[in-house]
PDB file of N, CA and C in Angstrom:
ATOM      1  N   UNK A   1       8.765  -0.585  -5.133  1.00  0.00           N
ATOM      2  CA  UNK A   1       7.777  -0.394  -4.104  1.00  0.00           C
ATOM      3  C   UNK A   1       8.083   0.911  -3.372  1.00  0.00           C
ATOM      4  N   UNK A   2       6.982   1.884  -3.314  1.00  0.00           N
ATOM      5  CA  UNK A   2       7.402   2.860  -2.618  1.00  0.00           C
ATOM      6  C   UNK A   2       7.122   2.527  -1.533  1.00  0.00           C
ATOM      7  N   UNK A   3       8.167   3.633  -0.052  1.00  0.00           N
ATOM      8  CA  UNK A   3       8.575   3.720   0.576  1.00  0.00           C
ATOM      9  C   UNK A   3       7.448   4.142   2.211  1.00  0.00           C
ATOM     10  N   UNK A   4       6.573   5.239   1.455  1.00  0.00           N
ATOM     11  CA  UNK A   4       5.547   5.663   2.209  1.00  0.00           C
ATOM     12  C   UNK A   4       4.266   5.472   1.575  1.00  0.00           C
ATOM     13  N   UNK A   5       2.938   5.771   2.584  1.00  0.00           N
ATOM     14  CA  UNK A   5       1.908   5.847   2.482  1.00  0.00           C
ATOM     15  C   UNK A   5       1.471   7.203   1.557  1.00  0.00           C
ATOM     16  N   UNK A   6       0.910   6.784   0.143  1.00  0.00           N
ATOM     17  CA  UNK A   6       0.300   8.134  -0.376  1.00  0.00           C
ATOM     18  C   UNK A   6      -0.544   8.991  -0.110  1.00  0.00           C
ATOM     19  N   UNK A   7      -1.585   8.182   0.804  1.00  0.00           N
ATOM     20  CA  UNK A   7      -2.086   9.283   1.546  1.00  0.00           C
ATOM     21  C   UNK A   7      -1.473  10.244   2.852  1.00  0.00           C
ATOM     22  N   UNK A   8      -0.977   9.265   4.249  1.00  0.00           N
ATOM     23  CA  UNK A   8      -1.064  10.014   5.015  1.00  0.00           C
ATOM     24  C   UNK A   8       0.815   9.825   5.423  1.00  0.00           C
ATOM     25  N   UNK A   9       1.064   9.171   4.577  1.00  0.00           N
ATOM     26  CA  UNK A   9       2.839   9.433   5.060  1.00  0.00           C
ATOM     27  C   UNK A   9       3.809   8.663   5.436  1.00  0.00           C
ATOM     28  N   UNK A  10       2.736   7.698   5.882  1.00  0.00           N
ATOM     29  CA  UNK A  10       3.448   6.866   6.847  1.00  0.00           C
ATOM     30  C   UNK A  10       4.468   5.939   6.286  1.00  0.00           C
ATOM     31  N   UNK A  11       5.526   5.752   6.875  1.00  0.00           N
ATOM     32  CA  UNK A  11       6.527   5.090   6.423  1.00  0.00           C
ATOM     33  C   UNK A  11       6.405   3.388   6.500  1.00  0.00           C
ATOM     34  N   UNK A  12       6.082   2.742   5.080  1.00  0.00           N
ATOM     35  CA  UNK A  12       5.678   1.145   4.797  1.00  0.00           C
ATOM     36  C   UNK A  12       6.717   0.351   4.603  1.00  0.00           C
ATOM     37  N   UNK A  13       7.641  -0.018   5.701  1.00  0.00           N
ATOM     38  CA  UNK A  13       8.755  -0.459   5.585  1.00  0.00           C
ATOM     39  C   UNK A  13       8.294  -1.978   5.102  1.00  0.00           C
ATOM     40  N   UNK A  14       9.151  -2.685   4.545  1.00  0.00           N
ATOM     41  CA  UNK A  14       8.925  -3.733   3.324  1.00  0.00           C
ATOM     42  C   UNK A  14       8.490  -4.763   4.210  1.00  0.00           C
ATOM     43  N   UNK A  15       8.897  -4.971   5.489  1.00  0.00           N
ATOM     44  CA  UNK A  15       7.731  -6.076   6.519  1.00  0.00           C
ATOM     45  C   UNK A  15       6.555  -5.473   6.749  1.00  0.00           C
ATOM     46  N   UNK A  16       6.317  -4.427   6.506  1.00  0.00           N
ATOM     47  CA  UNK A  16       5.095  -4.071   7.481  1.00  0.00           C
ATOM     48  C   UNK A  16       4.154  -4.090   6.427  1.00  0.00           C
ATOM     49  N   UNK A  17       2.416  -4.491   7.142  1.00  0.00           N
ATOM     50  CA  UNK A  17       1.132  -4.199   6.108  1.00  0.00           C
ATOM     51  C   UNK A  17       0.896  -2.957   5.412  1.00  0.00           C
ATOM     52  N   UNK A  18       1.326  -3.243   4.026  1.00  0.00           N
ATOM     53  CA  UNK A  18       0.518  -2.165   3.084  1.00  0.00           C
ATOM     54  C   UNK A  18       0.149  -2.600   1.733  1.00  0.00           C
ATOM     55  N   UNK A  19      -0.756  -1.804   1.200  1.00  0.00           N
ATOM     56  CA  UNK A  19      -1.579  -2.150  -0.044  1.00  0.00           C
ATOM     57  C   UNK A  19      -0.865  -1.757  -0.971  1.00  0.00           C
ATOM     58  N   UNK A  20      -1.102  -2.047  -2.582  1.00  0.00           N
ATOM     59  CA  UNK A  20      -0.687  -1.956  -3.438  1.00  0.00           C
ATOM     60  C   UNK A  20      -1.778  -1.785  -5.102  1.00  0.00           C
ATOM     61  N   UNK A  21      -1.562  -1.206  -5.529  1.00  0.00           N
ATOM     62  CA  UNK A  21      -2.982  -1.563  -6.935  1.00  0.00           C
ATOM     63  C   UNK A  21      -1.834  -2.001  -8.217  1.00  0.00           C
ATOM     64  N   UNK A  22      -2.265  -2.241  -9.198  1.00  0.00           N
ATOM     65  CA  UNK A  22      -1.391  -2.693 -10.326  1.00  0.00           C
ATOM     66  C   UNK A  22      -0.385  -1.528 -11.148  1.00  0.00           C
ATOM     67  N   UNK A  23      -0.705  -0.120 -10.031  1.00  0.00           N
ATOM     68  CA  UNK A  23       0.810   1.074 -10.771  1.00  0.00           C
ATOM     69  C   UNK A  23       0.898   0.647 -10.058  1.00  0.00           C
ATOM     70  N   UNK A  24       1.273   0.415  -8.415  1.00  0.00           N
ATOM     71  CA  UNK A  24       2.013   0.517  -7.488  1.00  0.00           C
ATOM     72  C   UNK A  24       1.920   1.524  -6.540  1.00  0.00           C
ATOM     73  N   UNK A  25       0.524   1.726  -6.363  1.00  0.00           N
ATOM     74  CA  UNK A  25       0.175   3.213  -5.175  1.00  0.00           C
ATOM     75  C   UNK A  25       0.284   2.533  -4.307  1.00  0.00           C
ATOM     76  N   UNK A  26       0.831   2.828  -3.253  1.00  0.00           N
ATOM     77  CA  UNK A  26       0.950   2.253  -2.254  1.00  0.00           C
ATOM     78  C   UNK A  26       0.182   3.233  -0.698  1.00  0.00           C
ATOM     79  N   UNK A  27      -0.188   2.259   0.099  1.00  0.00           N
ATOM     80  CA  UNK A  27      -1.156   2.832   0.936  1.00  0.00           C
ATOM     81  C   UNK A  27      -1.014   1.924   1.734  1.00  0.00           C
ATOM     82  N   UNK A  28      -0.803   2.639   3.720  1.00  0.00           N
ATOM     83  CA  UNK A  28      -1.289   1.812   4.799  1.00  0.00           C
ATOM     84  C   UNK A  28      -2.439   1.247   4.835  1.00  0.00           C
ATOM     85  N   UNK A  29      -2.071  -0.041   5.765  1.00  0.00           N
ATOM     86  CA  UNK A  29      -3.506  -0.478   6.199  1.00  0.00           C
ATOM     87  C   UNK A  29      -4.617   0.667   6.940  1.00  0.00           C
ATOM     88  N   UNK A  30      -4.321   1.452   7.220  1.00  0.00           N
ATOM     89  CA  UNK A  30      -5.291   1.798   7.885  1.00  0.00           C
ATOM     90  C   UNK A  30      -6.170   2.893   7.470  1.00  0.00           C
ATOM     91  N   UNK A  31      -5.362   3.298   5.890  1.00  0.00           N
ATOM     92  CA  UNK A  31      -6.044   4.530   4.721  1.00  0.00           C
ATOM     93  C   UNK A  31      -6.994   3.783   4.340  1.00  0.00           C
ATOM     94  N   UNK A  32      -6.748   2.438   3.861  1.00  0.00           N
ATOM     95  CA  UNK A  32      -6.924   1.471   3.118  1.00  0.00           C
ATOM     96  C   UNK A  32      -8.927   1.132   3.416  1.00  0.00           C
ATOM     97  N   UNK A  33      -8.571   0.999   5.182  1.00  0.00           N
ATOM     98  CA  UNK A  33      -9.979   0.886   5.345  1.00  0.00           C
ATOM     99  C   UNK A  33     -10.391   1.381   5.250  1.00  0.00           C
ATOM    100  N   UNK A  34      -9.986   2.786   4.978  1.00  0.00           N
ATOM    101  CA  UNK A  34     -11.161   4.184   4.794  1.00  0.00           C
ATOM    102  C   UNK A  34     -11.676   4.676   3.322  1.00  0.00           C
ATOM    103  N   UNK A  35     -11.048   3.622   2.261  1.00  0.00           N
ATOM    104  CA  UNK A  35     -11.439   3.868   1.100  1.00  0.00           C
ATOM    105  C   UNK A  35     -12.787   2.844   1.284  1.00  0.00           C
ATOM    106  N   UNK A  36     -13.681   3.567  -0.020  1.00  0.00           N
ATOM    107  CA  UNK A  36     -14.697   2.702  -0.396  1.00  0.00           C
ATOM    108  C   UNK A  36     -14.495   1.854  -1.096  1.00  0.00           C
ATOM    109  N   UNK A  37     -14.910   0.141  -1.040  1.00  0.00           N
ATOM    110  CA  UNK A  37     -14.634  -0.782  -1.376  1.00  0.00           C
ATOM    111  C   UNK A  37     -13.150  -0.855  -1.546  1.00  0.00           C
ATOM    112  N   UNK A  38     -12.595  -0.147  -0.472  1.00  0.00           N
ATOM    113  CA  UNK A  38     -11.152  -0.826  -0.667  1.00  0.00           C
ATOM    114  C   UNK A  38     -10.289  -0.879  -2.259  1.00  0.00           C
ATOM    115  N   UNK A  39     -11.068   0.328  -2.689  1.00  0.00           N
ATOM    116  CA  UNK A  39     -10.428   0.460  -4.170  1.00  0.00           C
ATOM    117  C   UNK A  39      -9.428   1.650  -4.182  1.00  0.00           C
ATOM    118  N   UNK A  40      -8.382   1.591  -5.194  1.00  0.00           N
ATOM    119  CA  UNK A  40      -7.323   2.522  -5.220  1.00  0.00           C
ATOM    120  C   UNK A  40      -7.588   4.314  -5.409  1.00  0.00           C
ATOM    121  N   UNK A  41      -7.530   5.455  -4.783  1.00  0.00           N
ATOM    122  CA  UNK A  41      -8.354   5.937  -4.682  1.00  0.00           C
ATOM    123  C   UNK A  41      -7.740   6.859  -6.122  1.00  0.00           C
ATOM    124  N   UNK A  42      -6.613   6.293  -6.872  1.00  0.00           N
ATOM    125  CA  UNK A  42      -5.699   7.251  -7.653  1.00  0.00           C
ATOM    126  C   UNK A  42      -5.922   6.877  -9.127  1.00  0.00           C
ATOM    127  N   UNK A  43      -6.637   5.688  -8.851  1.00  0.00           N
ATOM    128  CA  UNK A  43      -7.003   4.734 -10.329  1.00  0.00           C
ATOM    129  C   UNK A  43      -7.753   4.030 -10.299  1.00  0.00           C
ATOM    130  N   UNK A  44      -8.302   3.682  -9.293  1.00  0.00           N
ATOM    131  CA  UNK A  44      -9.731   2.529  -8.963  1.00  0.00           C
ATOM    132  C   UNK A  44      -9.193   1.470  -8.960  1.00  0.00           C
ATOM    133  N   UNK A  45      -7.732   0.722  -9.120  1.00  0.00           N
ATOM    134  CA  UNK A  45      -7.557  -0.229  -9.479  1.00  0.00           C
ATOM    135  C   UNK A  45      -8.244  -1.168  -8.050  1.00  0.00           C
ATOM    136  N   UNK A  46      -7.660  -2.326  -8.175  1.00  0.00           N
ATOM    137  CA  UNK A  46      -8.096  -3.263  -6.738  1.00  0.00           C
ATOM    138  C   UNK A  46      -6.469  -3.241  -5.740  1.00  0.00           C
ATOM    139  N   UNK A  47      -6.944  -3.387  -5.009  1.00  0.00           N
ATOM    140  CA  UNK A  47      -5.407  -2.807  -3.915  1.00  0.00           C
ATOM    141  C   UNK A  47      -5.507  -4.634  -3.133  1.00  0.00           C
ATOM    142  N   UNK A  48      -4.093  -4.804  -3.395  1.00  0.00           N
ATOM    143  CA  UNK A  48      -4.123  -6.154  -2.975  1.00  0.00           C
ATOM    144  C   UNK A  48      -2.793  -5.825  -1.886  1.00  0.00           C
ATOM    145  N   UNK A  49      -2.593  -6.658  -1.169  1.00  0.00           N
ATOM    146  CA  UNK A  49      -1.508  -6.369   0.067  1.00  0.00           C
ATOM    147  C   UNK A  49      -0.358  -7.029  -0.726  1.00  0.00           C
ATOM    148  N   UNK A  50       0.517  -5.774  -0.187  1.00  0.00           N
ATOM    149  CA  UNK A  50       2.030  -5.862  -1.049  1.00  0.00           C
ATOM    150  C   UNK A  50       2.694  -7.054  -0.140  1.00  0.00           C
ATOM    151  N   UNK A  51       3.727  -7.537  -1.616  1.00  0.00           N
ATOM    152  CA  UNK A  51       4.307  -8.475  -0.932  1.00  0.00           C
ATOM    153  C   UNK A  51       5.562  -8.229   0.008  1.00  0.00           C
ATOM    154  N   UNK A  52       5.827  -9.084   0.854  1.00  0.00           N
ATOM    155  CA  UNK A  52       7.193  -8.382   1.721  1.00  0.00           C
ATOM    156  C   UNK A  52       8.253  -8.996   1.144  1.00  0.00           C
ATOM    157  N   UNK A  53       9.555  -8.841   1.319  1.00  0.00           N
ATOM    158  CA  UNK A  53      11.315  -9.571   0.910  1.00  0.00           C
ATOM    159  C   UNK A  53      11.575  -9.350   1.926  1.00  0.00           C
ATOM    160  N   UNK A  54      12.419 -10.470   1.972  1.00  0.00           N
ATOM    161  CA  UNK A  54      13.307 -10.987   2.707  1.00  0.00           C
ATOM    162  C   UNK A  54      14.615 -10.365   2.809  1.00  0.00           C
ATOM    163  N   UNK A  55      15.000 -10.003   3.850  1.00  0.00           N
ATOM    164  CA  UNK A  55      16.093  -8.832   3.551  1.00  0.00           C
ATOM    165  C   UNK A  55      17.527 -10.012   3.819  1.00  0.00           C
ATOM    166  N   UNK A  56      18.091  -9.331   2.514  1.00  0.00           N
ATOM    167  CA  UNK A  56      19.634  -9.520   2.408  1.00  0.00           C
ATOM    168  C   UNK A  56      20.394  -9.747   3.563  1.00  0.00           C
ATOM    169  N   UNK A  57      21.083 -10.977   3.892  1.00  0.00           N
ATOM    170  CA  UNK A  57      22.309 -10.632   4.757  1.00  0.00           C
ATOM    171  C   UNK A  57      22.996 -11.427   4.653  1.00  0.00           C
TER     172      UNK A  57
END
């Protein structure tokens, strides 16, 4: 899972809301609404919200 937002940067730390398509583009919620139909804007795939983990301790 990458780390940041492909569009605008933002750093998607593994709790926080972000999207995902089936490569793994990853995108904030808030790029997310600005695509049309909420489709991946790098492959069209469908961008479903990434899952979070549970961090190690």
């Amino acid at each position: 899972m990458r780390p940041n937002c492909e569009s605008c940067g933002t750093a998607t730390a593994m709790e926080s809301e972000a999207y995902i398509c089936s490569y793994e583009c990853t995108w904030c919620a808030g790029c997310v609404d600005g695509f049309p139909g909420r489709a991946c804007p790098n492959c069209g795939g469908v961008l479903e919200r990434r899952p979070t983990r549970v961090a190690k301790g």
